[in-house]
PDB file of N, CA and C in Angstrom:
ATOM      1  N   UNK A   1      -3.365 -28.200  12.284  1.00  0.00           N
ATOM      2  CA  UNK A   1      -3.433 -26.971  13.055  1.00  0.00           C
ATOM      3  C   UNK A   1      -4.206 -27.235  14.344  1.00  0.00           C
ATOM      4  N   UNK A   2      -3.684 -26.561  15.500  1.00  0.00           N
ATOM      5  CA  UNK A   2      -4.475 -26.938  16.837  1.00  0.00           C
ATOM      6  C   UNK A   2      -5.524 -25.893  16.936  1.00  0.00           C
ATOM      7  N   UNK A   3      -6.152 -26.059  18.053  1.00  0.00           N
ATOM      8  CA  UNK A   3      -7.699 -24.789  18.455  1.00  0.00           C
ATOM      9  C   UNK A   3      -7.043 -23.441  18.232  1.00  0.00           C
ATOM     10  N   UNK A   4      -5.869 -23.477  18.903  1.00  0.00           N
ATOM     11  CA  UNK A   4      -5.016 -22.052  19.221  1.00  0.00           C
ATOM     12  C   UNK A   4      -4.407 -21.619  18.034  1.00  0.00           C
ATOM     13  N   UNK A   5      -4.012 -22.139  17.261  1.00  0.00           N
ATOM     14  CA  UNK A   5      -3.235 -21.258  15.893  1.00  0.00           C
ATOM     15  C   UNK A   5      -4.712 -21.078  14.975  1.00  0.00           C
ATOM     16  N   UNK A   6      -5.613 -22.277  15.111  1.00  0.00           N
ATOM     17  CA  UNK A   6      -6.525 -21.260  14.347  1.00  0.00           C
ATOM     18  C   UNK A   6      -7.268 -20.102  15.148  1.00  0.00           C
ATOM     19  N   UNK A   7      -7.522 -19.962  16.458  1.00  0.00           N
ATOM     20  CA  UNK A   7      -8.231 -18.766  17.173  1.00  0.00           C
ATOM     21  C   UNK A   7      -7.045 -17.897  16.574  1.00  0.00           C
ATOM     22  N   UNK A   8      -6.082 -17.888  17.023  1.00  0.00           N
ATOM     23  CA  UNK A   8      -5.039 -16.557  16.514  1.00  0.00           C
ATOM     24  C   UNK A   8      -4.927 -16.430  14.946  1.00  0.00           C
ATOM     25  N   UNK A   9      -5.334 -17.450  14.326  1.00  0.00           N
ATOM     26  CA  UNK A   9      -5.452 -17.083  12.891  1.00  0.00           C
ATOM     27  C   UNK A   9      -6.821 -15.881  12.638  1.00  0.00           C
ATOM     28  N   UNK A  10      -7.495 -16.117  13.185  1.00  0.00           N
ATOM     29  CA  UNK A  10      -8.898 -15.886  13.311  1.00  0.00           C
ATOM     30  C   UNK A  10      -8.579 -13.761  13.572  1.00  0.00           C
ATOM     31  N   UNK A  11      -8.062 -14.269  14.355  1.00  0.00           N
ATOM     32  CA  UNK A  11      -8.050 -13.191  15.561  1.00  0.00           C
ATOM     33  C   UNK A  11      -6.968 -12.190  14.583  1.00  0.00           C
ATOM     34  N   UNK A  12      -5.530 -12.147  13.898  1.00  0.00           N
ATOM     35  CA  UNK A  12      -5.164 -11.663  13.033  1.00  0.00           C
ATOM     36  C   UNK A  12      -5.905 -11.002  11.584  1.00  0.00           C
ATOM     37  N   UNK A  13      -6.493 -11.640  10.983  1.00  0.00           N
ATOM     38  CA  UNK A  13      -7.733 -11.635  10.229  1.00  0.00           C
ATOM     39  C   UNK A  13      -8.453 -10.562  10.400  1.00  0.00           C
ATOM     40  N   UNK A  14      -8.915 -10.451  11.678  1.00  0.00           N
ATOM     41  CA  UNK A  14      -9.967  -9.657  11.827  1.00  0.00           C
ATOM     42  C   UNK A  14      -9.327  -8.238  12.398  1.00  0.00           C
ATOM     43  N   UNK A  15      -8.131  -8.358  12.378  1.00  0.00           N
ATOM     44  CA  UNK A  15      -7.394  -7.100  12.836  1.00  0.00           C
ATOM     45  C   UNK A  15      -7.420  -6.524  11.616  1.00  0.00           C
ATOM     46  N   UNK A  16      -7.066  -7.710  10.866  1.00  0.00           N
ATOM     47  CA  UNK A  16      -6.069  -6.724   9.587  1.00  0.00           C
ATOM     48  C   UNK A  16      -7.493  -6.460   8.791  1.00  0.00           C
ATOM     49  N   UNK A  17      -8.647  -6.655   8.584  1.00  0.00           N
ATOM     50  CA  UNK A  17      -9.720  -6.014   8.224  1.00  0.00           C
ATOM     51  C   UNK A  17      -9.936  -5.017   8.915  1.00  0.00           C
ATOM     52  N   UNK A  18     -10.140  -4.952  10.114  1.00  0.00           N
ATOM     53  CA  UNK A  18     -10.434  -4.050  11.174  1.00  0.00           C
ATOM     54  C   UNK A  18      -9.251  -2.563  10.467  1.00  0.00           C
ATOM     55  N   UNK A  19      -8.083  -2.815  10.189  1.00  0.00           N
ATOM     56  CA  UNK A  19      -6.767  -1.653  10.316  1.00  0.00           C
ATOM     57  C   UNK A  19      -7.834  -1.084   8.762  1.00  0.00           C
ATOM     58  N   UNK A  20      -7.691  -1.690   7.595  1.00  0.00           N
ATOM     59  CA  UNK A  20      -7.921  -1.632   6.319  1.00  0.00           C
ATOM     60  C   UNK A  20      -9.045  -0.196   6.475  1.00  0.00           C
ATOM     61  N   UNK A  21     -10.521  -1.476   7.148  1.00  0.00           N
ATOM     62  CA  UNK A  21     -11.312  -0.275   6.899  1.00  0.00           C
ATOM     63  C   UNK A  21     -11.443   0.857   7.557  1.00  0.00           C
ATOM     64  N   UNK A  22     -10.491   1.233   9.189  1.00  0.00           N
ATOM     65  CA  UNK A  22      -9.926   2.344   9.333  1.00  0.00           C
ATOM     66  C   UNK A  22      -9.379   3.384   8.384  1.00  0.00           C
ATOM     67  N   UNK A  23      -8.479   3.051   7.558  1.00  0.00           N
ATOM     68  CA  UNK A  23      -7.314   3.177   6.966  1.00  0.00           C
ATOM     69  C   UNK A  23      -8.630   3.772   6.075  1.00  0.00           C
ATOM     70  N   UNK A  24      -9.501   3.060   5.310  1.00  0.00           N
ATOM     71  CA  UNK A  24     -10.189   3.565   4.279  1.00  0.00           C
ATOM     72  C   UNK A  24     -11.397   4.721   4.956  1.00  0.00           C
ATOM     73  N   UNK A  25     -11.662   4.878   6.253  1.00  0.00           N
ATOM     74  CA  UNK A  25     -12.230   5.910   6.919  1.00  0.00           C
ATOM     75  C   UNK A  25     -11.620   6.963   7.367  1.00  0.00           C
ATOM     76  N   UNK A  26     -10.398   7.110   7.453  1.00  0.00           N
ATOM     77  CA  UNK A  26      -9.219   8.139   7.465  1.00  0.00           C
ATOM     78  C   UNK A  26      -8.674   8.863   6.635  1.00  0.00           C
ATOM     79  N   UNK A  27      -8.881   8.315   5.528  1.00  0.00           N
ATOM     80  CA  UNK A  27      -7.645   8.759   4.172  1.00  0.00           C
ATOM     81  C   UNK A  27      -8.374   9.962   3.576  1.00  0.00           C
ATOM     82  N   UNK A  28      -9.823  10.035   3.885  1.00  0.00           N
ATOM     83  CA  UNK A  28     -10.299  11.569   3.343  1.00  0.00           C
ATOM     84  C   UNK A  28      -9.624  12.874   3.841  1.00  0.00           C
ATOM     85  N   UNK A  29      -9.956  12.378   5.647  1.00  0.00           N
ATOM     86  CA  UNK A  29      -9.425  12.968   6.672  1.00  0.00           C
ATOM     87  C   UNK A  29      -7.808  13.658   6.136  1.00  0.00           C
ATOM     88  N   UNK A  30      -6.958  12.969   6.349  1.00  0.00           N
ATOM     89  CA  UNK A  30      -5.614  13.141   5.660  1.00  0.00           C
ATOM     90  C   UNK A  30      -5.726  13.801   4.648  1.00  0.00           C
ATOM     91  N   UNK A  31      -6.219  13.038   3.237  1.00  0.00           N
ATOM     92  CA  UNK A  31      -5.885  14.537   2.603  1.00  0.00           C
ATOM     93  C   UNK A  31      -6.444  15.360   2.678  1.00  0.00           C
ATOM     94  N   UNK A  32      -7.705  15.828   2.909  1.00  0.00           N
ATOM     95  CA  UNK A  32      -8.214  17.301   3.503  1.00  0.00           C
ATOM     96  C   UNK A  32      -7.367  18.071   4.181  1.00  0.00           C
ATOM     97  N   UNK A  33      -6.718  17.619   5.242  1.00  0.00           N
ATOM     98  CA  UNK A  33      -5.746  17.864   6.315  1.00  0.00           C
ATOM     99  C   UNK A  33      -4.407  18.322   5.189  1.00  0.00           C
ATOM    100  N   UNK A  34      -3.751  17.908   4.343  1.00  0.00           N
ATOM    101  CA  UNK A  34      -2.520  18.005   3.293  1.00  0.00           C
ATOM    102  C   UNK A  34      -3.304  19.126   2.703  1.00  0.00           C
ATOM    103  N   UNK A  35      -4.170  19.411   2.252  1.00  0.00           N
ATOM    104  CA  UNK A  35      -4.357  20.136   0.680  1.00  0.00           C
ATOM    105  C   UNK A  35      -4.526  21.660   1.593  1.00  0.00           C
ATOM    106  N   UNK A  36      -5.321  21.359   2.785  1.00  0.00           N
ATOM    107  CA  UNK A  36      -5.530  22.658   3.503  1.00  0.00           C
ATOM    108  C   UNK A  36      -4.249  23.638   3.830  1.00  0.00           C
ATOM    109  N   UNK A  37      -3.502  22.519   4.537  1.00  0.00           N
ATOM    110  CA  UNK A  37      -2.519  23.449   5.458  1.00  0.00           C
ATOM    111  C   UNK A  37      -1.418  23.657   4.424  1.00  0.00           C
ATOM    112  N   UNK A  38      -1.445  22.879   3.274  1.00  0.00           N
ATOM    113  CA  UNK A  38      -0.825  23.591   1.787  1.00  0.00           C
ATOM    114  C   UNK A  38      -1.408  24.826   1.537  1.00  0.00           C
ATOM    115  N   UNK A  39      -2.539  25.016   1.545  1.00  0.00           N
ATOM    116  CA  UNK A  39      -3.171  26.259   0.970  1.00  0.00           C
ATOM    117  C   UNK A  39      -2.755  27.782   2.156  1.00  0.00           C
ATOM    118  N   UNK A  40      -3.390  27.299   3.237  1.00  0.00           N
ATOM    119  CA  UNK A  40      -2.599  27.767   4.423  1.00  0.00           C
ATOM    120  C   UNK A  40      -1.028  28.104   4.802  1.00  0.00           C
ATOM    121  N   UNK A  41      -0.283  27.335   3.982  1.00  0.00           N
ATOM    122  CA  UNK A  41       1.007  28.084   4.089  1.00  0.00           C
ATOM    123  C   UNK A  41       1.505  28.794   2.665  1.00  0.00           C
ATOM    124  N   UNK A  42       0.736  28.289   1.496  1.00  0.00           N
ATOM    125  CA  UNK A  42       0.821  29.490   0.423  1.00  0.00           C
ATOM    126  C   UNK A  42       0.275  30.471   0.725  1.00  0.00           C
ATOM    127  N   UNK A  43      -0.682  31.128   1.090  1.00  0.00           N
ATOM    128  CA  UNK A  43      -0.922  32.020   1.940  1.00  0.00           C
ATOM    129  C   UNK A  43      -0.577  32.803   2.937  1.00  0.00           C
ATOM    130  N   UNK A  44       0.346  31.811   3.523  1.00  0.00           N
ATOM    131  CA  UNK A  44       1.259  32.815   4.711  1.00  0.00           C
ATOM    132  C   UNK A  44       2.114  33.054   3.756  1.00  0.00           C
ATOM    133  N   UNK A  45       2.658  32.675   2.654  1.00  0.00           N
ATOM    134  CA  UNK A  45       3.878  32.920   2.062  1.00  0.00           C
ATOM    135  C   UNK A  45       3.838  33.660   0.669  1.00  0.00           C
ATOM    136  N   UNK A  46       2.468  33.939   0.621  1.00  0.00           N
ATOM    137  CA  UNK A  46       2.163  35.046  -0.519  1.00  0.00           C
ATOM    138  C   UNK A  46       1.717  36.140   0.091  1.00  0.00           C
ATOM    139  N   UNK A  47       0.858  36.284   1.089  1.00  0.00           N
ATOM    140  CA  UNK A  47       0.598  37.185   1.470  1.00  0.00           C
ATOM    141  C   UNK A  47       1.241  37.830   2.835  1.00  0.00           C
ATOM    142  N   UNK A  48       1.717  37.452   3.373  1.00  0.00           N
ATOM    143  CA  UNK A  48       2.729  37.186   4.676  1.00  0.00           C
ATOM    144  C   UNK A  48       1.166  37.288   5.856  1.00  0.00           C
ATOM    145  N   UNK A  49       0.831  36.319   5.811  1.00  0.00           N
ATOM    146  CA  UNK A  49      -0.224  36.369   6.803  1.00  0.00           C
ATOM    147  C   UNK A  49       0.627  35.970   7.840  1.00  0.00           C
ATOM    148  N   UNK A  50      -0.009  35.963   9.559  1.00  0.00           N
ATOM    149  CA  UNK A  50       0.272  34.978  10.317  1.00  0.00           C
ATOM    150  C   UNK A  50      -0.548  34.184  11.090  1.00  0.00           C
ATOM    151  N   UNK A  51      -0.902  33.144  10.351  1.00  0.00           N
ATOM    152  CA  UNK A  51      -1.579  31.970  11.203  1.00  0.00           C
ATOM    153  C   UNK A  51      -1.076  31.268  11.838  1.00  0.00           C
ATOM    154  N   UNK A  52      -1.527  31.284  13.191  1.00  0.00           N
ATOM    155  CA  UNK A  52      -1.098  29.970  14.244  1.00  0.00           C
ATOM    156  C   UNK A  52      -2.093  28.920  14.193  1.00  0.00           C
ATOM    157  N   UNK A  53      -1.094  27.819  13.256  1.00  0.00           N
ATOM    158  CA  UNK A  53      -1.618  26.177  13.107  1.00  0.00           C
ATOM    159  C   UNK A  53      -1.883  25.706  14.319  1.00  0.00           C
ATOM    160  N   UNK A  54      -3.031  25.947  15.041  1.00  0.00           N
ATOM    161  CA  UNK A  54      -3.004  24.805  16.439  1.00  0.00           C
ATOM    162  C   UNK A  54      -3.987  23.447  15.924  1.00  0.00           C
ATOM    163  N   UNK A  55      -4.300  22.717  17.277  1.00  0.00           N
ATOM    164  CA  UNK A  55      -4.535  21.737  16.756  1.00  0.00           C
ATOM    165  C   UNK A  55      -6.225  21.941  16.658  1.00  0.00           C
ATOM    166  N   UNK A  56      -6.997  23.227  16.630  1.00  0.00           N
ATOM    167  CA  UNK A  56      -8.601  23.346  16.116  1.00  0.00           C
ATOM    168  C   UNK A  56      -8.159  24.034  15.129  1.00  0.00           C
ATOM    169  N   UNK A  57      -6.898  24.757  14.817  1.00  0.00           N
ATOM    170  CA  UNK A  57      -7.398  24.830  13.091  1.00  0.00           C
ATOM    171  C   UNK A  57      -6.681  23.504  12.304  1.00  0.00           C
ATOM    172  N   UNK A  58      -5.642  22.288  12.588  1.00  0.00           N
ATOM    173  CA  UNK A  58      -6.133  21.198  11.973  1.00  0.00           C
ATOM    174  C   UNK A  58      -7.304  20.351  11.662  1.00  0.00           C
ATOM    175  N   UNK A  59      -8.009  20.420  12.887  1.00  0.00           N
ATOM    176  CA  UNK A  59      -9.516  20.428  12.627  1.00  0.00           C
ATOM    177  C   UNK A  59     -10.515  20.676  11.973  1.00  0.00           C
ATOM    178  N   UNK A  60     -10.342  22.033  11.862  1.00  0.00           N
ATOM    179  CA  UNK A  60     -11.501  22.568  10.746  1.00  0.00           C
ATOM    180  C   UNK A  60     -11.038  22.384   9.698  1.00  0.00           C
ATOM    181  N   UNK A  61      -9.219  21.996   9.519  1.00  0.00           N
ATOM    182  CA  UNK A  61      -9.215  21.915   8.260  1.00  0.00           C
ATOM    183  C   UNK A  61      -9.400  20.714   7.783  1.00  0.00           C
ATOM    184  N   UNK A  62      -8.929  19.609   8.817  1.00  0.00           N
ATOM    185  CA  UNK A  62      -9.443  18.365   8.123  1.00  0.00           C
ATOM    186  C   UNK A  62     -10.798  17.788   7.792  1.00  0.00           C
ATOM    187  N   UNK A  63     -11.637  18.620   8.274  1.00  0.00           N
ATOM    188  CA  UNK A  63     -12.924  18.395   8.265  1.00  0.00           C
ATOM    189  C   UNK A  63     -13.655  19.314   7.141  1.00  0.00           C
ATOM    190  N   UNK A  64     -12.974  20.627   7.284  1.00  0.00           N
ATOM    191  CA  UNK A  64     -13.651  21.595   5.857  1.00  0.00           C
ATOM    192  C   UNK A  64     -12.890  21.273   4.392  1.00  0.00           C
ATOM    193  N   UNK A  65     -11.830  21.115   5.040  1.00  0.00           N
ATOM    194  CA  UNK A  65     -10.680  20.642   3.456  1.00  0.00           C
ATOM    195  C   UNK A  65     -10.551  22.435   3.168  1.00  0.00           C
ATOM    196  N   UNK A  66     -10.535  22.348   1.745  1.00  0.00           N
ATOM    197  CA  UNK A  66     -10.009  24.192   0.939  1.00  0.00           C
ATOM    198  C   UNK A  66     -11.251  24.881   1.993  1.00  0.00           C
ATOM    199  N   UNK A  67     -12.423  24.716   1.369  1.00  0.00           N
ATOM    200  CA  UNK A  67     -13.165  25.906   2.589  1.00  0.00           C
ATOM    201  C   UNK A  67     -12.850  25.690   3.800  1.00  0.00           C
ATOM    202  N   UNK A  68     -12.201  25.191   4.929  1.00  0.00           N
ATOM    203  CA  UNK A  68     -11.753  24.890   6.046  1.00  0.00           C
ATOM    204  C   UNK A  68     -10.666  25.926   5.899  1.00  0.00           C
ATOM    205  N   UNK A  69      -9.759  25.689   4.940  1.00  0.00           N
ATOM    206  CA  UNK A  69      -8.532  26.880   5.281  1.00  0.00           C
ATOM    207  C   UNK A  69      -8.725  27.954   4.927  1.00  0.00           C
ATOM    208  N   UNK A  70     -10.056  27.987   3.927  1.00  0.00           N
ATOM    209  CA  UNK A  70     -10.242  29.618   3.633  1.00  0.00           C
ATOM    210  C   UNK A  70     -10.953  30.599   4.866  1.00  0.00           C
ATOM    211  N   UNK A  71     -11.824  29.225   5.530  1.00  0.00           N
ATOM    212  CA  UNK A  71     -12.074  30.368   6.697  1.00  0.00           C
ATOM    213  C   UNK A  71     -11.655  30.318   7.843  1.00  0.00           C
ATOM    214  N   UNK A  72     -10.637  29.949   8.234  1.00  0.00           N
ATOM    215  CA  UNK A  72      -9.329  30.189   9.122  1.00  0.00           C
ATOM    216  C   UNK A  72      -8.699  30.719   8.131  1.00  0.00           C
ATOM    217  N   UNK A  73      -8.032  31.556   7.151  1.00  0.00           N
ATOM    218  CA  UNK A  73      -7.502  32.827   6.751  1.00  0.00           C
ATOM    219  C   UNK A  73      -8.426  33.565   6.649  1.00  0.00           C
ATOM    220  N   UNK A  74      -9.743  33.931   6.319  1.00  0.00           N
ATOM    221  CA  UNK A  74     -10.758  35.049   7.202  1.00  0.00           C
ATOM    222  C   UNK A  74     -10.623  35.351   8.253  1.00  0.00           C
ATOM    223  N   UNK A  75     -11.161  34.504   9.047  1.00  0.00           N
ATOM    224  CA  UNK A  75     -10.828  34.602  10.754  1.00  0.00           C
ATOM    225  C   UNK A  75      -9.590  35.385  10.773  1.00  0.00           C
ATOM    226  N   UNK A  76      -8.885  35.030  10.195  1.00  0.00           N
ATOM    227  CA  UNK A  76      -7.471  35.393  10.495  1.00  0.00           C
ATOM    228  C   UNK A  76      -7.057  37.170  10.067  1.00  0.00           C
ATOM    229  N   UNK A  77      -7.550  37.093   8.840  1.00  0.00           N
ATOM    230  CA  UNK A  77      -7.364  38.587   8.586  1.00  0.00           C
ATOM    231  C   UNK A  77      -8.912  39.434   9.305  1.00  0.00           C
ATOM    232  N   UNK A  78      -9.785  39.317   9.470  1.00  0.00           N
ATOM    233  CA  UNK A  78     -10.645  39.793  10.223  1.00  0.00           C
ATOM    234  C   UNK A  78      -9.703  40.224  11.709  1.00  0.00           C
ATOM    235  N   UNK A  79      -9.182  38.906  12.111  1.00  0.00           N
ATOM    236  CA  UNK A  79      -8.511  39.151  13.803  1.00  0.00           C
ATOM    237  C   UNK A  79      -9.576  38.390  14.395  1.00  0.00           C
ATOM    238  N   UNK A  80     -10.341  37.643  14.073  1.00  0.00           N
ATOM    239  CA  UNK A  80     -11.803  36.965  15.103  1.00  0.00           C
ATOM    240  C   UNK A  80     -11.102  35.712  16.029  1.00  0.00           C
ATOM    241  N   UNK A  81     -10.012  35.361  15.322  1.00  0.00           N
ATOM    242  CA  UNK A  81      -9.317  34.008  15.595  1.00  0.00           C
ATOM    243  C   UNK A  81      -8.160  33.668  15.143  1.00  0.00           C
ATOM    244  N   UNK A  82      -7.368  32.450  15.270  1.00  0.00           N
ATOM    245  CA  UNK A  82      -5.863  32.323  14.732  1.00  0.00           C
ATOM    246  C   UNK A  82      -5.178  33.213  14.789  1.00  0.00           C
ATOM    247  N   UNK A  83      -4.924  34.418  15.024  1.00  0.00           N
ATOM    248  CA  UNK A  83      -3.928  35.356  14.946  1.00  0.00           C
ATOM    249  C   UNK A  83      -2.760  35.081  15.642  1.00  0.00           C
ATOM    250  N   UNK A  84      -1.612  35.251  15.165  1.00  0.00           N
ATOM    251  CA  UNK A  84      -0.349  35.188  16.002  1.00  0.00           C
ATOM    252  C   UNK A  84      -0.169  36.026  17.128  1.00  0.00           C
TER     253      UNK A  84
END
């Protein structure tokens, strides 16, 4: 092997660690983000709410998870926020 296939060996390596432990710093994110805006559209669809999904209530939801979508549907039936 020359200098150069091992620097790029090197250099691959440390990507694909680099992606991994992204990947493992994200994946909470995600499903918080899934379980919410699930809960959030059973909700529009049991109760006929109307929430507008923008991208700060993906936010709070990926970050609050279930209490994230419960209070963006407060907000929402209050009228403080999200309303269509």
């Amino acid at each position: 092997m020359t200098g150069l296939e091992i620097l790029l060996l090197i250099f691959v390596l440390v990507a694909v660690l680099a992606a991994a432990r992204l990947v493992r710093a994200v994946s909470p994110f995600i499903v918080n983000t899934v379980v919410g805006l699930v809960v959030l559209s059973v909700a529009q669809a049991a109760f006929g709410l109307a929430i507008a999904v923008t991208p700060v209530v993906v936010v709070i939801v990926a970050i609050g998870g279930v209490p994230g979508s419960i209070l963006v549907i407060v907000c929402s039936l209050l009228e403080v926020a999200f309303v269509l």
